[in-house]
PDB file of N, CA and C in Angstrom:
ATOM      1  N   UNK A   1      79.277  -6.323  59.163  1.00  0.00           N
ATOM      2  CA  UNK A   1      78.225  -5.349  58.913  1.00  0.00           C
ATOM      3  C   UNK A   1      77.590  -5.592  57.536  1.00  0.00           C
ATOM      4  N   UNK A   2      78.420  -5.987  56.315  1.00  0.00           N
ATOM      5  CA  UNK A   2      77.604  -5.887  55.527  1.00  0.00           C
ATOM      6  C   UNK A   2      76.711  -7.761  55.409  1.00  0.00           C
ATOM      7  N   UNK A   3      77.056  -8.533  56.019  1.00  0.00           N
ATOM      8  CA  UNK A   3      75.879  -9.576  56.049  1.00  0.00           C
ATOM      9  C   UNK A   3      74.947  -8.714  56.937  1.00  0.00           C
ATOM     10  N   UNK A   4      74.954  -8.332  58.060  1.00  0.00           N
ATOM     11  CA  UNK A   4      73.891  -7.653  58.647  1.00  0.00           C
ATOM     12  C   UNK A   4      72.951  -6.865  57.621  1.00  0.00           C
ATOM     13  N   UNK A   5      73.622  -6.120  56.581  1.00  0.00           N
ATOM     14  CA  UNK A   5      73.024  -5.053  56.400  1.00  0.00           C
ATOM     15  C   UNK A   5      71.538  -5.743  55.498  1.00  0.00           C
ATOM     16  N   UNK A   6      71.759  -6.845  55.061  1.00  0.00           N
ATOM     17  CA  UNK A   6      70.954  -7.419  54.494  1.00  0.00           C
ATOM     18  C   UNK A   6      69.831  -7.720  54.930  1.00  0.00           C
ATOM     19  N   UNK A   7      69.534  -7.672  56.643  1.00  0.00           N
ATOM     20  CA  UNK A   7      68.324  -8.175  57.070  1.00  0.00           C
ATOM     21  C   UNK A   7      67.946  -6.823  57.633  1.00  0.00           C
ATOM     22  N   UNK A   8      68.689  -6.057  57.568  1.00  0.00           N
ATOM     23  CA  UNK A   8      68.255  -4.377  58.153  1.00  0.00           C
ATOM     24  C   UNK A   8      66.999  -3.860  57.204  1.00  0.00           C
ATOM     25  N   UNK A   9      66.107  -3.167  57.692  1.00  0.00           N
ATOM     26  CA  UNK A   9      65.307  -1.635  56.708  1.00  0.00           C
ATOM     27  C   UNK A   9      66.156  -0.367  56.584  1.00  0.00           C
ATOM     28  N   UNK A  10      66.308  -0.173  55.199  1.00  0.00           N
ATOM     29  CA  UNK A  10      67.181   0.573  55.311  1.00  0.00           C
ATOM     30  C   UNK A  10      67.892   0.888  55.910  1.00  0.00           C
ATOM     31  N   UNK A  11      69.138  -0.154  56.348  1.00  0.00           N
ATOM     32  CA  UNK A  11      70.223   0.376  57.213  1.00  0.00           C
ATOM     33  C   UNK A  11      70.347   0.896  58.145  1.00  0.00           C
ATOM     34  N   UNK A  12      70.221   0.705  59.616  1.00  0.00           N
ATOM     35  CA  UNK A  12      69.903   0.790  60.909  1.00  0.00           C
ATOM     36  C   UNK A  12      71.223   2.652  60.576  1.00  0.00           C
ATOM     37  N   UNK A  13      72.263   1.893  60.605  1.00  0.00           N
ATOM     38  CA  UNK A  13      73.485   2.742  59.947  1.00  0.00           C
ATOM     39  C   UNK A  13      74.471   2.795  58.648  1.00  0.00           C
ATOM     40  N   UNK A  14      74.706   3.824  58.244  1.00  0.00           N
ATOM     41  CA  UNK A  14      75.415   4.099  57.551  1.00  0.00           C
ATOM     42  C   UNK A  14      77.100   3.703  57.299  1.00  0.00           C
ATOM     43  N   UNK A  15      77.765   3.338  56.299  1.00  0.00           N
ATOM     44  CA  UNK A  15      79.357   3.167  56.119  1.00  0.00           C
ATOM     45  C   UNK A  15      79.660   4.421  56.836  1.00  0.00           C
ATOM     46  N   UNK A  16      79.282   5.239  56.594  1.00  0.00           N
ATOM     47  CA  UNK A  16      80.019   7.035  56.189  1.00  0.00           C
ATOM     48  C   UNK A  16      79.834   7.739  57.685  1.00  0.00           C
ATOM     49  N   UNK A  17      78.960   7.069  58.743  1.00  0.00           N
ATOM     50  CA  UNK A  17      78.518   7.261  60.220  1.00  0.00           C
ATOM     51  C   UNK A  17      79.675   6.423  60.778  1.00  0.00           C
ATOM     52  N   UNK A  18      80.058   5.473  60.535  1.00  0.00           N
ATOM     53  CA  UNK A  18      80.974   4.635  61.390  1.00  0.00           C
ATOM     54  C   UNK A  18      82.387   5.427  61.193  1.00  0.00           C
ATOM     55  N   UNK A  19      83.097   6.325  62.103  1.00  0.00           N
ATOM     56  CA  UNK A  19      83.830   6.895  61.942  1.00  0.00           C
ATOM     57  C   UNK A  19      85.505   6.474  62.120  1.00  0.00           C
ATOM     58  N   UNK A  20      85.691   5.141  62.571  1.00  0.00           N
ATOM     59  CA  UNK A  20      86.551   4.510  63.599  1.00  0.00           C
ATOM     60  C   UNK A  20      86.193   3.312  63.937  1.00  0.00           C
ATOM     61  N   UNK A  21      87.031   2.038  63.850  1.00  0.00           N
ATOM     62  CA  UNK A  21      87.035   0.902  64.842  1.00  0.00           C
ATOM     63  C   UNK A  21      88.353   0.963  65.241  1.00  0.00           C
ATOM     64  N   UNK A  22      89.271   0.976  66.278  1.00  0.00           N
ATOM     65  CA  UNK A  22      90.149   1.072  66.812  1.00  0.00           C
ATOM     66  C   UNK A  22      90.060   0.570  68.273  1.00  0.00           C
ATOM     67  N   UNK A  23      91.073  -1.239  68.345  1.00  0.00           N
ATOM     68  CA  UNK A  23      91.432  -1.562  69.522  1.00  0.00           C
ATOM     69  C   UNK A  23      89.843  -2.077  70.420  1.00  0.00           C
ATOM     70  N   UNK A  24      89.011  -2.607  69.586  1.00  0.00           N
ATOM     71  CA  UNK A  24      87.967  -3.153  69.445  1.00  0.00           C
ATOM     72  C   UNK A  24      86.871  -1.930  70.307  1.00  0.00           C
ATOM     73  N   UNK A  25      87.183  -0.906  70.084  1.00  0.00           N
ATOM     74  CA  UNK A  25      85.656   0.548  70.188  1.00  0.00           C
ATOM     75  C   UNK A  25      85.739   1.211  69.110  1.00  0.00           C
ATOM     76  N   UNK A  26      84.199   0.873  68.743  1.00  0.00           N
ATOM     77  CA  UNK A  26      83.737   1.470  67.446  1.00  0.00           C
ATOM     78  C   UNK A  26      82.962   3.060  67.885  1.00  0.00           C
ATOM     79  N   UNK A  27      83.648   4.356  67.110  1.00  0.00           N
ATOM     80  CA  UNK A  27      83.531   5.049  67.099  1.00  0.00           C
ATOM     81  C   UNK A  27      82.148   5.409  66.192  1.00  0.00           C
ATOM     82  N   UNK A  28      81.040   6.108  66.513  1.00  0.00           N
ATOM     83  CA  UNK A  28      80.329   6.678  65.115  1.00  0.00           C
ATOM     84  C   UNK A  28      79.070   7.364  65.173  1.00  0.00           C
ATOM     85  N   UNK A  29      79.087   8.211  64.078  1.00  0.00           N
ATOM     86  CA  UNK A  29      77.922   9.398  64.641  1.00  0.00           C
ATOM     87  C   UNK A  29      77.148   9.115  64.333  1.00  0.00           C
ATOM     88  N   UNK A  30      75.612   9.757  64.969  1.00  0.00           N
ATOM     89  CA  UNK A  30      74.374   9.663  65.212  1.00  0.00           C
ATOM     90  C   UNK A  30      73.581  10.968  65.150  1.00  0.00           C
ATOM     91  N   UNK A  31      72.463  11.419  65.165  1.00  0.00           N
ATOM     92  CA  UNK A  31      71.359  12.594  65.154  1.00  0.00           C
ATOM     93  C   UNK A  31      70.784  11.740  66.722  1.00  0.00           C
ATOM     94  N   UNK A  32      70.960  13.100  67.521  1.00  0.00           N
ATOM     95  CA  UNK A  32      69.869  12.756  68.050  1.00  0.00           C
ATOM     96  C   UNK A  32      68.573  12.836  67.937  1.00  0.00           C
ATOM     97  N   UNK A  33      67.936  12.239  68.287  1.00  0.00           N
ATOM     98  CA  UNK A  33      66.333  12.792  68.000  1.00  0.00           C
ATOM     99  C   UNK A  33      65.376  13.448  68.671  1.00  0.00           C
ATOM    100  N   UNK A  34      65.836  13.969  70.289  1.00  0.00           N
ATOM    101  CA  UNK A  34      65.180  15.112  70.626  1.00  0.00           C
ATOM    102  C   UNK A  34      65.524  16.288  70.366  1.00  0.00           C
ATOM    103  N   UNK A  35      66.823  16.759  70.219  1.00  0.00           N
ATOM    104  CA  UNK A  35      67.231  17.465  69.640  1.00  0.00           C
ATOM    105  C   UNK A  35      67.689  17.952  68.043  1.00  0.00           C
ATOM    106  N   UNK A  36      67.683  17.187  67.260  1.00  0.00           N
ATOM    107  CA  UNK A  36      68.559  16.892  66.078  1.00  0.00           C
ATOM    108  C   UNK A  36      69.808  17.345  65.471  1.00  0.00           C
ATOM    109  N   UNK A  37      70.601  17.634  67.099  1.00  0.00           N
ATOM    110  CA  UNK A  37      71.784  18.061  66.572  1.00  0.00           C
ATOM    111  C   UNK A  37      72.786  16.217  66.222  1.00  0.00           C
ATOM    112  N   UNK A  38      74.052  16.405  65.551  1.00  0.00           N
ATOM    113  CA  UNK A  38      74.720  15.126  65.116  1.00  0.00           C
ATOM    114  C   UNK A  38      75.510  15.371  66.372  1.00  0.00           C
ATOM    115  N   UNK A  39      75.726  13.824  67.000  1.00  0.00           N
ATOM    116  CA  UNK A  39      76.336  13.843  67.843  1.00  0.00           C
ATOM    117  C   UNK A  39      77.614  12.354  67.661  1.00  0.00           C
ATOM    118  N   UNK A  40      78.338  12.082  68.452  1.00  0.00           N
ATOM    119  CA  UNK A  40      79.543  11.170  68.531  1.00  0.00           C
ATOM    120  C   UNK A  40      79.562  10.569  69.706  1.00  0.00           C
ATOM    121  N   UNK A  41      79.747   8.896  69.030  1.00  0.00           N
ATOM    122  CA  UNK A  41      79.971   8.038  70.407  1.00  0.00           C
ATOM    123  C   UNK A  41      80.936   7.140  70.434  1.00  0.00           C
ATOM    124  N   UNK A  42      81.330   6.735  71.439  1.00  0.00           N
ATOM    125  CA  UNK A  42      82.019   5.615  71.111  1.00  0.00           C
ATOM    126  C   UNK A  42      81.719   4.185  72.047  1.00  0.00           C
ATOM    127  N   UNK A  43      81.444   2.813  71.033  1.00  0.00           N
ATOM    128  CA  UNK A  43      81.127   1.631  72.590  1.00  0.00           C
ATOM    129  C   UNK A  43      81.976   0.574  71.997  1.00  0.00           C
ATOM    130  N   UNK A  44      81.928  -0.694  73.010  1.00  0.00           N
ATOM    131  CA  UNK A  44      83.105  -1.855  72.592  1.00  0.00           C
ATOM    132  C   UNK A  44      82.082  -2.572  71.512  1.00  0.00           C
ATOM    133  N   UNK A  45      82.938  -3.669  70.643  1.00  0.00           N
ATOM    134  CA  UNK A  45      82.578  -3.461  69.334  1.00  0.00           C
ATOM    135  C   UNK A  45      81.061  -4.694  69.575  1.00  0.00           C
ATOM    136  N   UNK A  46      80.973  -5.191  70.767  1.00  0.00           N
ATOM    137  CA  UNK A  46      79.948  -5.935  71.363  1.00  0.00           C
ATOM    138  C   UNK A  46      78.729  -5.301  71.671  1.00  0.00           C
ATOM    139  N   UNK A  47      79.000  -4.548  72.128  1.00  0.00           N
ATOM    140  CA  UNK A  47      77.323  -3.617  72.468  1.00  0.00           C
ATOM    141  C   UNK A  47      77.734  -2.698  71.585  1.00  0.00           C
ATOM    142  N   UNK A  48      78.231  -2.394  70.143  1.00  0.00           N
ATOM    143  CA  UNK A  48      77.818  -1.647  68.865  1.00  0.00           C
ATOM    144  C   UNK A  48      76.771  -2.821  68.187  1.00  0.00           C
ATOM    145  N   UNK A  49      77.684  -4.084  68.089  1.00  0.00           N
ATOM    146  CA  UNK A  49      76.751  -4.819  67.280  1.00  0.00           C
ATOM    147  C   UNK A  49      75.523  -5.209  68.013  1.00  0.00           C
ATOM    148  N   UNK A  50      75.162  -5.304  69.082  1.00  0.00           N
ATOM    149  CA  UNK A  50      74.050  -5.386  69.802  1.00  0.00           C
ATOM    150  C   UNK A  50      73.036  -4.696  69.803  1.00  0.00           C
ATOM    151  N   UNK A  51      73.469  -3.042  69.768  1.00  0.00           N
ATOM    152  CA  UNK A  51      72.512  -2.038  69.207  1.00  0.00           C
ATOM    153  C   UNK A  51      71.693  -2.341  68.028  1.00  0.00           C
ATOM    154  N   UNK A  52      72.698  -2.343  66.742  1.00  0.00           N
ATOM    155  CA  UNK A  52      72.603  -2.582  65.340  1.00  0.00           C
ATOM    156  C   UNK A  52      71.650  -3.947  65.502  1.00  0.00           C
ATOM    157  N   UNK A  53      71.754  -4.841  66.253  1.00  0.00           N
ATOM    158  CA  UNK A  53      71.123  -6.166  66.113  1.00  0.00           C
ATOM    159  C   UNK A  53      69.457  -6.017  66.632  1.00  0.00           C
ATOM    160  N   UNK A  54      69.406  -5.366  66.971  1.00  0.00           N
ATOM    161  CA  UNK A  54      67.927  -4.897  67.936  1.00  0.00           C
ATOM    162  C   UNK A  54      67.289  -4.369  66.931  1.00  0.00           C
ATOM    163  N   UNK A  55      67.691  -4.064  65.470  1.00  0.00           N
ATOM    164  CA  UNK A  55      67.004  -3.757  64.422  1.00  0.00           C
ATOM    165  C   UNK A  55      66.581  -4.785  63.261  1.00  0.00           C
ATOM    166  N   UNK A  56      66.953  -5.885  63.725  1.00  0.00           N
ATOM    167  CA  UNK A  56      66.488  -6.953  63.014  1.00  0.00           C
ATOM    168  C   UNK A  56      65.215  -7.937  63.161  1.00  0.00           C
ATOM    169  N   UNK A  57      64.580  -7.529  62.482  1.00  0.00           N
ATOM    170  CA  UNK A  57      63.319  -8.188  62.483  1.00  0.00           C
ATOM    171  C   UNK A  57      63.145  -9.973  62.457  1.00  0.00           C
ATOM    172  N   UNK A  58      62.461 -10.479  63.597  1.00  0.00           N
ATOM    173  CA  UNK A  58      62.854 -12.551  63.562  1.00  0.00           C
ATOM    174  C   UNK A  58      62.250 -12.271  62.093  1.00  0.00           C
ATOM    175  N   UNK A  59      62.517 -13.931  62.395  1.00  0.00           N
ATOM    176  CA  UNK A  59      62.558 -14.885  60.687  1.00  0.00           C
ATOM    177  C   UNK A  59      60.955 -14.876  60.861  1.00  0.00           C
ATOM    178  N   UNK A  60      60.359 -14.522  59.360  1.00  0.00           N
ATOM    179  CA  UNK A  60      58.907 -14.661  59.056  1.00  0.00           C
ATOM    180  C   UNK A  60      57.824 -12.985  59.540  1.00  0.00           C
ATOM    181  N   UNK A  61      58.582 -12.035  60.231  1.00  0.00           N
ATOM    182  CA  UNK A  61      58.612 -10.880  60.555  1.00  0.00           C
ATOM    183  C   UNK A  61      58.673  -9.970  59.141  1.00  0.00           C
ATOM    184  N   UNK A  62      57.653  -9.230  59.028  1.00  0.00           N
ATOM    185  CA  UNK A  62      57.656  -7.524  57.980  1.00  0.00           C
ATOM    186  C   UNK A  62      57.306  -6.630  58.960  1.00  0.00           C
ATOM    187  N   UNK A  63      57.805  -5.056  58.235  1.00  0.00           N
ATOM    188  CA  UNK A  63      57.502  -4.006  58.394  1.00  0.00           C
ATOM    189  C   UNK A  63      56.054  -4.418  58.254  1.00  0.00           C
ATOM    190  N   UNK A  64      55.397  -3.621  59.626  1.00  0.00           N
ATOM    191  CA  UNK A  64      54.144  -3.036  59.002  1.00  0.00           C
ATOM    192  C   UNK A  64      53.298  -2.477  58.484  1.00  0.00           C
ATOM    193  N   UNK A  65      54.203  -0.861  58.244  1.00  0.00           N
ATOM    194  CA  UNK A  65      54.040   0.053  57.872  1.00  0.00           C
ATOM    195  C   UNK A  65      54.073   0.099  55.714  1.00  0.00           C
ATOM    196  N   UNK A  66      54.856  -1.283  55.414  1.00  0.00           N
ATOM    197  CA  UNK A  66      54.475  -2.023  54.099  1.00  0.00           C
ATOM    198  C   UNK A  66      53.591  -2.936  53.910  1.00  0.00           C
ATOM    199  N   UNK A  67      52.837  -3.444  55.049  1.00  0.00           N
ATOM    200  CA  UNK A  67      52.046  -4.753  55.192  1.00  0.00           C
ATOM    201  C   UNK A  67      50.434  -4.457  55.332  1.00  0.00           C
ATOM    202  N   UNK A  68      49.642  -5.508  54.782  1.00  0.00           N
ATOM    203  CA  UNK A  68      48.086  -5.164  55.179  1.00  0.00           C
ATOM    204  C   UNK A  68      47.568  -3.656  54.720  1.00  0.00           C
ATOM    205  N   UNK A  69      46.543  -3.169  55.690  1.00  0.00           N
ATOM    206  CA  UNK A  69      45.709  -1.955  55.073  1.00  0.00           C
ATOM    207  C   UNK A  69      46.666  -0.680  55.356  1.00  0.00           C
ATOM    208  N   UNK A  70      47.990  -0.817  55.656  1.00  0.00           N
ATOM    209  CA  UNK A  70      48.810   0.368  55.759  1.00  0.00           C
ATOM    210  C   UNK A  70      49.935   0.680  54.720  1.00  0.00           C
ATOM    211  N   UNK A  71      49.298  -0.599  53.858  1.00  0.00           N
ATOM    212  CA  UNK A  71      50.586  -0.424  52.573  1.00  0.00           C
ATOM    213  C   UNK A  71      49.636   0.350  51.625  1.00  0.00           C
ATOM    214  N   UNK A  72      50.834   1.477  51.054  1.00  0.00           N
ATOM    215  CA  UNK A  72      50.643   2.442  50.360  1.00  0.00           C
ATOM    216  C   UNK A  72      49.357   2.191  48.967  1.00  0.00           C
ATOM    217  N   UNK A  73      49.061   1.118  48.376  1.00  0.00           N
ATOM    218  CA  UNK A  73      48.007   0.848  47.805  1.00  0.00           C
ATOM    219  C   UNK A  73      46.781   0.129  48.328  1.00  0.00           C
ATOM    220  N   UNK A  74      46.710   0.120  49.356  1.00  0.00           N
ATOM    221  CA  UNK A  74      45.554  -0.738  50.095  1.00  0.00           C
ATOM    222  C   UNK A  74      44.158   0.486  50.394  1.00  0.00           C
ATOM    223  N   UNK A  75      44.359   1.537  49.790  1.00  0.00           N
ATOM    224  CA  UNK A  75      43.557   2.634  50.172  1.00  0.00           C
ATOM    225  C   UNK A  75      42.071   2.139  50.332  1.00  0.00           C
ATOM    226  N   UNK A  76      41.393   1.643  49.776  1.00  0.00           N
ATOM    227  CA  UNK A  76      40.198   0.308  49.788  1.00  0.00           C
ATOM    228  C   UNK A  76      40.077  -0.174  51.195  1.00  0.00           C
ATOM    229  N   UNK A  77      40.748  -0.726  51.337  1.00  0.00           N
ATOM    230  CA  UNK A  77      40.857  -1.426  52.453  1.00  0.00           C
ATOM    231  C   UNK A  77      40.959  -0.567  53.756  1.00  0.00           C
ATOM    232  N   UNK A  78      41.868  -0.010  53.742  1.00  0.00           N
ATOM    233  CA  UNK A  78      41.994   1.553  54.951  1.00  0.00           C
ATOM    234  C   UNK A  78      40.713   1.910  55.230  1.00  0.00           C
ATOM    235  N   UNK A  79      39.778   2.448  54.011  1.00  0.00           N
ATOM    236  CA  UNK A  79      38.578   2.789  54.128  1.00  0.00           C
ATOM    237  C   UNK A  79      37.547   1.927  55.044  1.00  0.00           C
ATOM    238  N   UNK A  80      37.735   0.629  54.527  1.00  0.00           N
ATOM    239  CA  UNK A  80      36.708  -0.424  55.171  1.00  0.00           C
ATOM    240  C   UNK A  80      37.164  -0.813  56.806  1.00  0.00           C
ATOM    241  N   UNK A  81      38.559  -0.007  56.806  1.00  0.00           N
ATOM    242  CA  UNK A  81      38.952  -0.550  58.313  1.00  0.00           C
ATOM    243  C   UNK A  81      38.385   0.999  59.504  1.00  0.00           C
ATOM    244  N   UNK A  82      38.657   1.761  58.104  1.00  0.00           N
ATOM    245  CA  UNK A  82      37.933   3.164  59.187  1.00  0.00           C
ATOM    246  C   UNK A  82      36.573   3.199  59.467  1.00  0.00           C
ATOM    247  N   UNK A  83      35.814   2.530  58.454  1.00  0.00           N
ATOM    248  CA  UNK A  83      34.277   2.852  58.494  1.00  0.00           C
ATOM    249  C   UNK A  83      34.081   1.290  59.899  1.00  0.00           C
ATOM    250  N   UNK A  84      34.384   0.289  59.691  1.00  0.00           N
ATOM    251  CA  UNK A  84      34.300  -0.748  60.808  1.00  0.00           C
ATOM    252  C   UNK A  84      34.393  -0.050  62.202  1.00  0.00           C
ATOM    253  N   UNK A  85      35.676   0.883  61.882  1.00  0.00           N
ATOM    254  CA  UNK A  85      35.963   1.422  63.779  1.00  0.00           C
ATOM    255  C   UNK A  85      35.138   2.880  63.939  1.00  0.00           C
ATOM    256  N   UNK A  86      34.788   2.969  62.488  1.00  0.00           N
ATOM    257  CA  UNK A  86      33.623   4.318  62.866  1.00  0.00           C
ATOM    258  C   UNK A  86      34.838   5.646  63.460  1.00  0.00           C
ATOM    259  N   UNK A  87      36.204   5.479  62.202  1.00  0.00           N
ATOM    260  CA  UNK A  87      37.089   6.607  62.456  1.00  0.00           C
ATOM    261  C   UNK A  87      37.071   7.130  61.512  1.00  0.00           C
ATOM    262  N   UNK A  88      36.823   8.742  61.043  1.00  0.00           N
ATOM    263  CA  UNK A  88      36.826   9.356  59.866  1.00  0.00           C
ATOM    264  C   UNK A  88      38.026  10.321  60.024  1.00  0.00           C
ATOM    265  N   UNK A  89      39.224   9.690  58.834  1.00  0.00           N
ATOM    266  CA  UNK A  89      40.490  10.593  58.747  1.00  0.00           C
ATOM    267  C   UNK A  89      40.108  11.444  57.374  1.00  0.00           C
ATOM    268  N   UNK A  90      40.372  12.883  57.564  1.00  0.00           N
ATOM    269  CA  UNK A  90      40.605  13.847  56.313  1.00  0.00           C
ATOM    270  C   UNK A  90      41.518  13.205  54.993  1.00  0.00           C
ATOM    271  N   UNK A  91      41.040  12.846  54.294  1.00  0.00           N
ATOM    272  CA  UNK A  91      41.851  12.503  52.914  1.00  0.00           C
ATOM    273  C   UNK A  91      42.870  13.945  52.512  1.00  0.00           C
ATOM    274  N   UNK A  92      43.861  13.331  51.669  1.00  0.00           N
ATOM    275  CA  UNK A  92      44.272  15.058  50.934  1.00  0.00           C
ATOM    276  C   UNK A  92      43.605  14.809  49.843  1.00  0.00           C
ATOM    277  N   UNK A  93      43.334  16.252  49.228  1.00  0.00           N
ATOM    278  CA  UNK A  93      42.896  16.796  48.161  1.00  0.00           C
ATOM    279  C   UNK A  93      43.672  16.160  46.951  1.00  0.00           C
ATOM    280  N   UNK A  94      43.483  15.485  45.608  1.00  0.00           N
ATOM    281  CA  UNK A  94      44.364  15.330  45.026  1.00  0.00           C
ATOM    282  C   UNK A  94      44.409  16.767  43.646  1.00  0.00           C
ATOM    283  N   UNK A  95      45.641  16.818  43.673  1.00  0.00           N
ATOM    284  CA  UNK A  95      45.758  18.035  42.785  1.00  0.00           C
ATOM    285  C   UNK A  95      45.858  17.483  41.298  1.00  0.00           C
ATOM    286  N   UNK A  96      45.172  18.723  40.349  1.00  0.00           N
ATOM    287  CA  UNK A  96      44.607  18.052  38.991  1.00  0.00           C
ATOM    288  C   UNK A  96      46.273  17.915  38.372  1.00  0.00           C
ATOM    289  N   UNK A  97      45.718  16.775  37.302  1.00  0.00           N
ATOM    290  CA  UNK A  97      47.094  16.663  36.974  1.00  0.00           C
ATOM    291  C   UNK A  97      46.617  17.531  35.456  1.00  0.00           C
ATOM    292  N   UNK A  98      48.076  17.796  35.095  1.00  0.00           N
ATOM    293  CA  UNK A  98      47.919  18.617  33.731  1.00  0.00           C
ATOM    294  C   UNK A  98      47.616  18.018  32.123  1.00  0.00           C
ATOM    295  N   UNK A  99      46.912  18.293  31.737  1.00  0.00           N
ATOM    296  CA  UNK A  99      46.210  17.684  30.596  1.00  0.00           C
ATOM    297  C   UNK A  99      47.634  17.406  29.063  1.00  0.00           C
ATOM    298  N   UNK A 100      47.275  15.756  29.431  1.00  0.00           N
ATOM    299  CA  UNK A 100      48.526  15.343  28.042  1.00  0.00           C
ATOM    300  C   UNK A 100      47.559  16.112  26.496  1.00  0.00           C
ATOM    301  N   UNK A 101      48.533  16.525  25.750  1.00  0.00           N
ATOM    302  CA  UNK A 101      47.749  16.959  24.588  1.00  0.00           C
ATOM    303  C   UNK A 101      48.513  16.146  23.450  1.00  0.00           C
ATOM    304  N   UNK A 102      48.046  16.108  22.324  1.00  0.00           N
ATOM    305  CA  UNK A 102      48.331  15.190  21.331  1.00  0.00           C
ATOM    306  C   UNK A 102      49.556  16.136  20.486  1.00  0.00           C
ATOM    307  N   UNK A 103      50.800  15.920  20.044  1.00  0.00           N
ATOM    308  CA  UNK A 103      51.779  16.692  19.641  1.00  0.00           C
ATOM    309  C   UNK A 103      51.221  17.405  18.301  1.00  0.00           C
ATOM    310  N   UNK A 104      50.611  16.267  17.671  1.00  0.00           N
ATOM    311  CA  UNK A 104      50.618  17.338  16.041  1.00  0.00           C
ATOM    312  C   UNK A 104      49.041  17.933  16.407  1.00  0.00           C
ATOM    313  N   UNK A 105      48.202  17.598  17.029  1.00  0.00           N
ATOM    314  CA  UNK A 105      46.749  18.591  16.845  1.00  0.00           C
ATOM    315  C   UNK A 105      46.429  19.229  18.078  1.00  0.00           C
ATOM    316  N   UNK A 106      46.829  18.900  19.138  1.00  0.00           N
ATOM    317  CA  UNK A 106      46.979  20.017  20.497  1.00  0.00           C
ATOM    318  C   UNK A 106      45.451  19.383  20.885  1.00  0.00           C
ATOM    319  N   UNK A 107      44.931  18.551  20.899  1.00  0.00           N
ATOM    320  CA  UNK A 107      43.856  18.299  21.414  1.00  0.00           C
ATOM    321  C   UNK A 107      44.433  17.209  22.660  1.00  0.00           C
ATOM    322  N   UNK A 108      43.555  17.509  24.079  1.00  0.00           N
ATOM    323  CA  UNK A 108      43.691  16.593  24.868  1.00  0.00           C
ATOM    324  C   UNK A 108      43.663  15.102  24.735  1.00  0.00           C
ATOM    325  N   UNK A 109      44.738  14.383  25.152  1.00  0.00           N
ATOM    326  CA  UNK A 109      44.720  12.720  24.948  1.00  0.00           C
ATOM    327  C   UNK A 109      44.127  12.064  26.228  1.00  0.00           C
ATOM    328  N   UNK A 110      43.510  11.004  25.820  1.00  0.00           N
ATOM    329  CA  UNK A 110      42.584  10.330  26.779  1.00  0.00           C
ATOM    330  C   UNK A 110      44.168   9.045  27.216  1.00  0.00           C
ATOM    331  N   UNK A 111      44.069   8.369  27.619  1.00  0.00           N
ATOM    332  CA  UNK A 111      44.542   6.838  28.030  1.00  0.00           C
ATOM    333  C   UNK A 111      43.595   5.917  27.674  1.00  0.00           C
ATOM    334  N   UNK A 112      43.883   5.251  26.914  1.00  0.00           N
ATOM    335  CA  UNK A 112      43.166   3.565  26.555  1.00  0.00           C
ATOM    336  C   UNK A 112      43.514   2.384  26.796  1.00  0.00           C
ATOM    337  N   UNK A 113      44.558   2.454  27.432  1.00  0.00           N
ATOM    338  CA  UNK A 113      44.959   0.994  27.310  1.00  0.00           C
ATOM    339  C   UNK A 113      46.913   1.455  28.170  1.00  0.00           C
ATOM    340  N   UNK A 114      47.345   0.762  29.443  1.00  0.00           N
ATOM    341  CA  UNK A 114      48.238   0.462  30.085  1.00  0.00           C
ATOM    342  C   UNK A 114      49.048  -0.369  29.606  1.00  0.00           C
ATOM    343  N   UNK A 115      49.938  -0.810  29.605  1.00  0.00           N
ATOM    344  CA  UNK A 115      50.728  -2.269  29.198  1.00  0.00           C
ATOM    345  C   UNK A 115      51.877  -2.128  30.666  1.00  0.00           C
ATOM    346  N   UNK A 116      51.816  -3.536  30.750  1.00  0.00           N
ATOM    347  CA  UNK A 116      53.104  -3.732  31.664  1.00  0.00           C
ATOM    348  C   UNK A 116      53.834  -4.216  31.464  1.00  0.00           C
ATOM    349  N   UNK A 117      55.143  -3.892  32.078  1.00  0.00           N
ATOM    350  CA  UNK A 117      56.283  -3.760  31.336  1.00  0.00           C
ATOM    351  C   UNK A 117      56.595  -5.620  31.561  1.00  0.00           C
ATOM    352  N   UNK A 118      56.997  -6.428  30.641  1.00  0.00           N
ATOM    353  CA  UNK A 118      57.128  -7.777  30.397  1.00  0.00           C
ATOM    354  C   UNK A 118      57.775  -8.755  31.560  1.00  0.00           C
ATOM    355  N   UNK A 119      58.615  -7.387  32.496  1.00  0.00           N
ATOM    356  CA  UNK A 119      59.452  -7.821  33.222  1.00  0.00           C
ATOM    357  C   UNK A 119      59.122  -8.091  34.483  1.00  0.00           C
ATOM    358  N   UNK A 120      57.932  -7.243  34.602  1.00  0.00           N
ATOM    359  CA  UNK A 120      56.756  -7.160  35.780  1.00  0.00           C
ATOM    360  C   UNK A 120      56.047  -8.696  35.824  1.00  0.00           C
ATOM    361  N   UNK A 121      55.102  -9.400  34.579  1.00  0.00           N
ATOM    362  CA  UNK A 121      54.746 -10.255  34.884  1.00  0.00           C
ATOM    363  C   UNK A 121      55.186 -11.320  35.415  1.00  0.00           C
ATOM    364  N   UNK A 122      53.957 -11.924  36.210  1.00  0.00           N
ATOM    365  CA  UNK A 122      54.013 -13.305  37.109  1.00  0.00           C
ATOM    366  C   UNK A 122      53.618 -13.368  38.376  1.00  0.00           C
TER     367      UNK A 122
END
């Protein structure tokens, strides 16, 4: 499991869910998801890892939901893909942020200048 866990998104499952391997059936709980109560199963330790394996993305495979105009900074792009299909989604409102003030004169501070952190570049 833990070489698996390496090619998983966030962990198909949990250490702390696997409740039992005993006599090769792996015991371990789950949520269901029509209901969301936690529930308990148990299968042979072949179709556990088979499950778990159906979450692995082939070689050269991403999430998409991180990729292209659906990754969280591509907002630009989203735009140019909605106006192409002629789909208009409601933006949220962004809420004001609260005004930095300068410690010794209480006057509002502007931003001039970002730096990134050294470790970032490349």
């Amino acid at each position: 499991m833990e070489y698996l866990s390496k090619y998983l998104y966030r962990g198909v499952i949990s250490e702390k869910q696997i409740l039992s391997d005993r006599d090769g059936e792996v015991t371990f709980r789950y949520i269901e998801s029509k209901t969301g109560q936690s529930k308990t199963r148990s299968l042979p330790g072949a179709d556990f890892l088979w499950r778990v394996l159906q979450h692995v993305l082939p070689k050269g495979f991403r999430r998409v939901r991180d990729y292209g105009f659906l990754h969280g900074n591509a907002k630009r792009l989203l735009r140019l893909v909605q106006m192409a299909l002629r789909v208009v989604i409601d933006t949220l409102k962004l809420r004001e942020r609260p005004v930095l003030r300068c410690p010794r004169c209480r006057s509002p501070m502007r931003f001039v200048q970002v730096f990134r952190p050294g470790w970032l570049s490349g």
